[in-house]
PDB file of N, CA and C in Angstrom:
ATOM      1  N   UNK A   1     -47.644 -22.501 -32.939  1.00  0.00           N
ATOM      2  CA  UNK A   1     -47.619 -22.556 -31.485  1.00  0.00           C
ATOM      3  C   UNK A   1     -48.585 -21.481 -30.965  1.00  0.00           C
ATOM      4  N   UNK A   2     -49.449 -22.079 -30.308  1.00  0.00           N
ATOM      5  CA  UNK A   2     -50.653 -20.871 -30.076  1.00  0.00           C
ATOM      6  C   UNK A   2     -49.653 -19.864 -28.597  1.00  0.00           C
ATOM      7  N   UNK A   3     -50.329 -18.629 -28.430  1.00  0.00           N
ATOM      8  CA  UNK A   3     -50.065 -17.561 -27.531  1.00  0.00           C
ATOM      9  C   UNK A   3     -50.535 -17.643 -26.245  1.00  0.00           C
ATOM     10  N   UNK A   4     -50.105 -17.471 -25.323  1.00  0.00           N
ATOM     11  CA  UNK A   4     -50.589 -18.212 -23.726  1.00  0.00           C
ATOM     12  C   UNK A   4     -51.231 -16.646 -23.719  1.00  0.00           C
ATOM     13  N   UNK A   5     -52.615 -16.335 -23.776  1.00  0.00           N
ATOM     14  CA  UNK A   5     -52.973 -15.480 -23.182  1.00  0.00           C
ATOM     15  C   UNK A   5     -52.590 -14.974 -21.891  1.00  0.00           C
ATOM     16  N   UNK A   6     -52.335 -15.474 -20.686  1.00  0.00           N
ATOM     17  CA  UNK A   6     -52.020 -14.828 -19.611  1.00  0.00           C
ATOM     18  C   UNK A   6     -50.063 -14.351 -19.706  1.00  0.00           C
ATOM     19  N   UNK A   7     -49.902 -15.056 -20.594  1.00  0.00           N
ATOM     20  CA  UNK A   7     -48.754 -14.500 -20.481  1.00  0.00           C
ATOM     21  C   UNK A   7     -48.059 -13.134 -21.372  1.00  0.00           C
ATOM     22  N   UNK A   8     -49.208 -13.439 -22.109  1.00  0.00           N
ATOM     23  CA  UNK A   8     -49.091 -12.177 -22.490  1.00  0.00           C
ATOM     24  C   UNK A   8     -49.564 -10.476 -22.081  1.00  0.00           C
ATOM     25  N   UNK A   9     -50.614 -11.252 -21.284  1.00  0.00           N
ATOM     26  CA  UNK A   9     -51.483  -9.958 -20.804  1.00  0.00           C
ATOM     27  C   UNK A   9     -50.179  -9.924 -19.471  1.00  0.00           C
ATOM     28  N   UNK A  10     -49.455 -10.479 -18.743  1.00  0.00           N
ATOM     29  CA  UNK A  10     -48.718 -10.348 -17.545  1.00  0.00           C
ATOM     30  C   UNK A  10     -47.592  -9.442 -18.454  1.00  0.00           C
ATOM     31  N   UNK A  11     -47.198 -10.287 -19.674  1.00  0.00           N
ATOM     32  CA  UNK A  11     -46.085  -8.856 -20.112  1.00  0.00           C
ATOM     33  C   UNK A  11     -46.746  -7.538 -20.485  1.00  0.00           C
ATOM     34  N   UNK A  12     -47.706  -7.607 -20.882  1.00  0.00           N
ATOM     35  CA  UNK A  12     -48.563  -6.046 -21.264  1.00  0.00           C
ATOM     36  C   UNK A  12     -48.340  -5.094 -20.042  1.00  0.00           C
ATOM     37  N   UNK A  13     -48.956  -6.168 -18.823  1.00  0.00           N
ATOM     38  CA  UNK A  13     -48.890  -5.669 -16.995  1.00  0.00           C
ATOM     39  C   UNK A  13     -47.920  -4.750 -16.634  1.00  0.00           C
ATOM     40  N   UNK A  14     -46.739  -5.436 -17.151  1.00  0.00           N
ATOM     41  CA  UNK A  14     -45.430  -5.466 -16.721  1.00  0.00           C
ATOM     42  C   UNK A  14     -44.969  -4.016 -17.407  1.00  0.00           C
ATOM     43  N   UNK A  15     -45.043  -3.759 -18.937  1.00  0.00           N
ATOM     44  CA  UNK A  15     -44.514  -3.198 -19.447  1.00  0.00           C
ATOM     45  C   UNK A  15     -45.032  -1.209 -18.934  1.00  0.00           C
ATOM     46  N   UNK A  16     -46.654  -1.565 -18.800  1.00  0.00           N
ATOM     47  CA  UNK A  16     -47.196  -0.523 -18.683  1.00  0.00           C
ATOM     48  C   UNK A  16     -46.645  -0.041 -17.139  1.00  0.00           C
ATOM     49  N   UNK A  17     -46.762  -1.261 -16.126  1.00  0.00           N
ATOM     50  CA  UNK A  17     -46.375  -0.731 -14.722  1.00  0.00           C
ATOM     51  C   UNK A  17     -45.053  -0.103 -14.639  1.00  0.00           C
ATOM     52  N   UNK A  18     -43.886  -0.774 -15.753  1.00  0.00           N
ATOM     53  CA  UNK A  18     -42.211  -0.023 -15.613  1.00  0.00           C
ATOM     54  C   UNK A  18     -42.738   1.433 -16.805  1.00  0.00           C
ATOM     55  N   UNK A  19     -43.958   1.374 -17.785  1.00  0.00           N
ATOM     56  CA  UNK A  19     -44.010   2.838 -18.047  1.00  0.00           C
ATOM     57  C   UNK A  19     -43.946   3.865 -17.413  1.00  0.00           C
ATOM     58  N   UNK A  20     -44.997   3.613 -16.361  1.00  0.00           N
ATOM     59  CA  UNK A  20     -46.179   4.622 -15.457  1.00  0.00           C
ATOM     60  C   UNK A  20     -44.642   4.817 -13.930  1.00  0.00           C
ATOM     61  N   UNK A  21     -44.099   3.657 -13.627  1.00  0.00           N
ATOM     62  CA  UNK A  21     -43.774   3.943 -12.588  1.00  0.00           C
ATOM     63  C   UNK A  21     -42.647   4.806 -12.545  1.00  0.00           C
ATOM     64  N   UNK A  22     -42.094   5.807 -11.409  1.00  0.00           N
ATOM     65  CA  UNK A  22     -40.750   6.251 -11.650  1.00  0.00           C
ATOM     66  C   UNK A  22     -39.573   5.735 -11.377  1.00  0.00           C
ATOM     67  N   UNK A  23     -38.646   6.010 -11.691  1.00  0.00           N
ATOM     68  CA  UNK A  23     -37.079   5.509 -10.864  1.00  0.00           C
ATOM     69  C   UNK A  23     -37.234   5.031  -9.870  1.00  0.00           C
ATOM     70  N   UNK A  24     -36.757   4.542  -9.383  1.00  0.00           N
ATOM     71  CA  UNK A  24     -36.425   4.512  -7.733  1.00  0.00           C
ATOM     72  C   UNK A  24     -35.297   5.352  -7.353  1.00  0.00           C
ATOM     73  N   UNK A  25     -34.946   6.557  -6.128  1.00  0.00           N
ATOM     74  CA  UNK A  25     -33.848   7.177  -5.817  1.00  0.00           C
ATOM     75  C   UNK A  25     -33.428   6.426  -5.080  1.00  0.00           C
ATOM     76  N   UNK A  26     -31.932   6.621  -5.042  1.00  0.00           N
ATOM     77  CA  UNK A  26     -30.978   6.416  -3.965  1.00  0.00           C
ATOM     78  C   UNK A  26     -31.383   7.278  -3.017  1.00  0.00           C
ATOM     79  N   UNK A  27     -30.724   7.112  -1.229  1.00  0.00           N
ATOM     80  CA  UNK A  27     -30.720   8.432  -0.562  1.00  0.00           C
ATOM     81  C   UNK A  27     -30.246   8.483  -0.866  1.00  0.00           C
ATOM     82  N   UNK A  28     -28.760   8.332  -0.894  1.00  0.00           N
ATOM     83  CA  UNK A  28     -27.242   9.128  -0.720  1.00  0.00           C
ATOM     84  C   UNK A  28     -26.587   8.664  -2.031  1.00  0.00           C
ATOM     85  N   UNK A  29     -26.387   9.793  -2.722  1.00  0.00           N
ATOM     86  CA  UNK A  29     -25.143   8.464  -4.177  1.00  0.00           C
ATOM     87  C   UNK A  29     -24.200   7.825  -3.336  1.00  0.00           C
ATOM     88  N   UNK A  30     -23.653   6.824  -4.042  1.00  0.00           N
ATOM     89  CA  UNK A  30     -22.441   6.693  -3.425  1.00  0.00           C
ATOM     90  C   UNK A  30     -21.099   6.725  -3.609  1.00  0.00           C
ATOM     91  N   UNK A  31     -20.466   6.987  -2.667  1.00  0.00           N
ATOM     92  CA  UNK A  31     -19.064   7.540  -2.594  1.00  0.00           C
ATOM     93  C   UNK A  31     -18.627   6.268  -3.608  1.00  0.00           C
ATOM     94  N   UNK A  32     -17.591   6.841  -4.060  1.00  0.00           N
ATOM     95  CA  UNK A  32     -16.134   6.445  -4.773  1.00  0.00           C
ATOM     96  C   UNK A  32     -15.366   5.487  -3.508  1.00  0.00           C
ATOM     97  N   UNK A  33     -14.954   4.156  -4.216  1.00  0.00           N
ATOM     98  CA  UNK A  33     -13.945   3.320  -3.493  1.00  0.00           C
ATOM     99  C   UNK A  33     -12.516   3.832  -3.016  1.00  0.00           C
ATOM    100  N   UNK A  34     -12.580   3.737  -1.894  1.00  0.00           N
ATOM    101  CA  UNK A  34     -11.195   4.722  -1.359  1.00  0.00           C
ATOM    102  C   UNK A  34     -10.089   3.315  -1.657  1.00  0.00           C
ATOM    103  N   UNK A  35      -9.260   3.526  -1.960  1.00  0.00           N
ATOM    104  CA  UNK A  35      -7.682   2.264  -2.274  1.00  0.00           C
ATOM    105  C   UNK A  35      -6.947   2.742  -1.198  1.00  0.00           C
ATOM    106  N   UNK A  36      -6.750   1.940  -0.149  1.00  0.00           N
ATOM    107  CA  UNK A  36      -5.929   2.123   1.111  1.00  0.00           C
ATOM    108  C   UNK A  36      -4.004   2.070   0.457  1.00  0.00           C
ATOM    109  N   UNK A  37      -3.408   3.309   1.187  1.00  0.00           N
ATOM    110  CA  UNK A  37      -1.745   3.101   0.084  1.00  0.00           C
ATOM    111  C   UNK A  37      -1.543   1.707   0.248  1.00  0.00           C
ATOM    112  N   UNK A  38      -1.619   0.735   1.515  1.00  0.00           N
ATOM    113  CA  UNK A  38      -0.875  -0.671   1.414  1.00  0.00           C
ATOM    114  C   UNK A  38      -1.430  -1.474   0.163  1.00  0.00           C
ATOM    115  N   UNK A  39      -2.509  -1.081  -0.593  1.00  0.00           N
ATOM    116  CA  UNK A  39      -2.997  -1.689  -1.460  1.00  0.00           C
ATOM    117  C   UNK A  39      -2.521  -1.011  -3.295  1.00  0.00           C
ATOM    118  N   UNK A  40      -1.862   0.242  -3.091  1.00  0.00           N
ATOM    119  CA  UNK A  40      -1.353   0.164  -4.439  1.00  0.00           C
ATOM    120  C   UNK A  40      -0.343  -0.137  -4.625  1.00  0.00           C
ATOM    121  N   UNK A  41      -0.102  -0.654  -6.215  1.00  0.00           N
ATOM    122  CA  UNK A  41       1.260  -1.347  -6.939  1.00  0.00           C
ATOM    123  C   UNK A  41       2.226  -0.342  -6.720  1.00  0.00           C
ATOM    124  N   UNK A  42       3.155  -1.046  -6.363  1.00  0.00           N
ATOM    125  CA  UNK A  42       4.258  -0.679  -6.029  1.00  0.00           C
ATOM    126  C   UNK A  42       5.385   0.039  -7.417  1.00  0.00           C
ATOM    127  N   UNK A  43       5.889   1.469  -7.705  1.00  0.00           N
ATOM    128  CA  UNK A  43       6.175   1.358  -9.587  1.00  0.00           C
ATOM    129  C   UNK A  43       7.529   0.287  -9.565  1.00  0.00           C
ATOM    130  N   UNK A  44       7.209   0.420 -10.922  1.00  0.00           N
ATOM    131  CA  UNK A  44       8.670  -0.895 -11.282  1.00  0.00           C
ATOM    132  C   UNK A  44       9.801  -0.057 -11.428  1.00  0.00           C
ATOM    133  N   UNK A  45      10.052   0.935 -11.253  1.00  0.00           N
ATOM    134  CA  UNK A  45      11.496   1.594 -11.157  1.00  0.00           C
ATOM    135  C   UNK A  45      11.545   2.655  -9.667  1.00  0.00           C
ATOM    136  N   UNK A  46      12.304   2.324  -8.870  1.00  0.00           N
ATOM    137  CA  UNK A  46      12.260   3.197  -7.497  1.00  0.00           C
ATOM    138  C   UNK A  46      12.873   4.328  -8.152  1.00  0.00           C
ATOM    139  N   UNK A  47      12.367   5.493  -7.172  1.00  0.00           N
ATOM    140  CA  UNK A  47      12.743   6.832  -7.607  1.00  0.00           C
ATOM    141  C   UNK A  47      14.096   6.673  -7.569  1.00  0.00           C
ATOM    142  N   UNK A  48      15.365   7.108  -8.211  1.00  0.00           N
ATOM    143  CA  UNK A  48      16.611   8.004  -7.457  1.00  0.00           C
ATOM    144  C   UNK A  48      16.984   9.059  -7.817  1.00  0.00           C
ATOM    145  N   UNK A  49      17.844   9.353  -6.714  1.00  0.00           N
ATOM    146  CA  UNK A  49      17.646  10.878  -6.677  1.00  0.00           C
ATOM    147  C   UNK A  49      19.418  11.324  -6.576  1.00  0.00           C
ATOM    148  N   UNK A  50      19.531  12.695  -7.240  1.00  0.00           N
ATOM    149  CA  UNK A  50      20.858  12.893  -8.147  1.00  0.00           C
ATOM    150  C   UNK A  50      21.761  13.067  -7.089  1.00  0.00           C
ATOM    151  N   UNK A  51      23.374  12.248  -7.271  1.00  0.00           N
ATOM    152  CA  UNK A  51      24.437  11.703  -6.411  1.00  0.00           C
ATOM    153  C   UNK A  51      24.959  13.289  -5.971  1.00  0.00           C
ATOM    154  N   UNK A  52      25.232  13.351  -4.877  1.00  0.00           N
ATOM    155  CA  UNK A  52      25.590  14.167  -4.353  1.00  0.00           C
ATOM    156  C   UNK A  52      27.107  14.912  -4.677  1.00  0.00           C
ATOM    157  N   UNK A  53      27.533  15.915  -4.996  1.00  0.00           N
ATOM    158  CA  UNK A  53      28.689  16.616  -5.376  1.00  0.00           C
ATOM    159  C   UNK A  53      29.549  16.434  -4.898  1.00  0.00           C
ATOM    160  N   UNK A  54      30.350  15.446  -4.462  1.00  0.00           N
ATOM    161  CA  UNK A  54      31.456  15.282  -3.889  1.00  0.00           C
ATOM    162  C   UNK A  54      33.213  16.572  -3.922  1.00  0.00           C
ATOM    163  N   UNK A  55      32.891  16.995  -5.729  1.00  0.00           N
ATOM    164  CA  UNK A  55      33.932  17.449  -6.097  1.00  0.00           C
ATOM    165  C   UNK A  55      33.964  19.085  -5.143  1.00  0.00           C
ATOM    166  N   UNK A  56      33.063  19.346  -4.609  1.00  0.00           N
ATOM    167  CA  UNK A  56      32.706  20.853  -3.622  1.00  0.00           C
ATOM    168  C   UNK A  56      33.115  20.615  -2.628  1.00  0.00           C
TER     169      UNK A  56
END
């Protein structure tokens, strides 16, 4: 199967232009996804809390 010259010289293009070029920056990083409380799981055992002393 012969070699498509242009397609090869376009990947040569390609490879040298992502050499030479730099990163691209972000401005700003970005923030962390905030989880609103109505949106977390609920635990599978409700707290309780120790029965009160009656015998005092």
């Amino acid at each position: 199967m012969p070699i498509d010259p242009y397609a090869a010289l376009n990947a040569m293009l390609r490879a040298e232009a992502a050499r030479v070029t730099p990163p691209a920056r972000k401005a700003q990083p970005a923030a962390p996804p905030t989880v609103p409380d109505a949106a977390v799981e609920p635990e599978s055992e409700p707290k309780r809390t120790a029965p009160a002393d009656s015998a005092a």
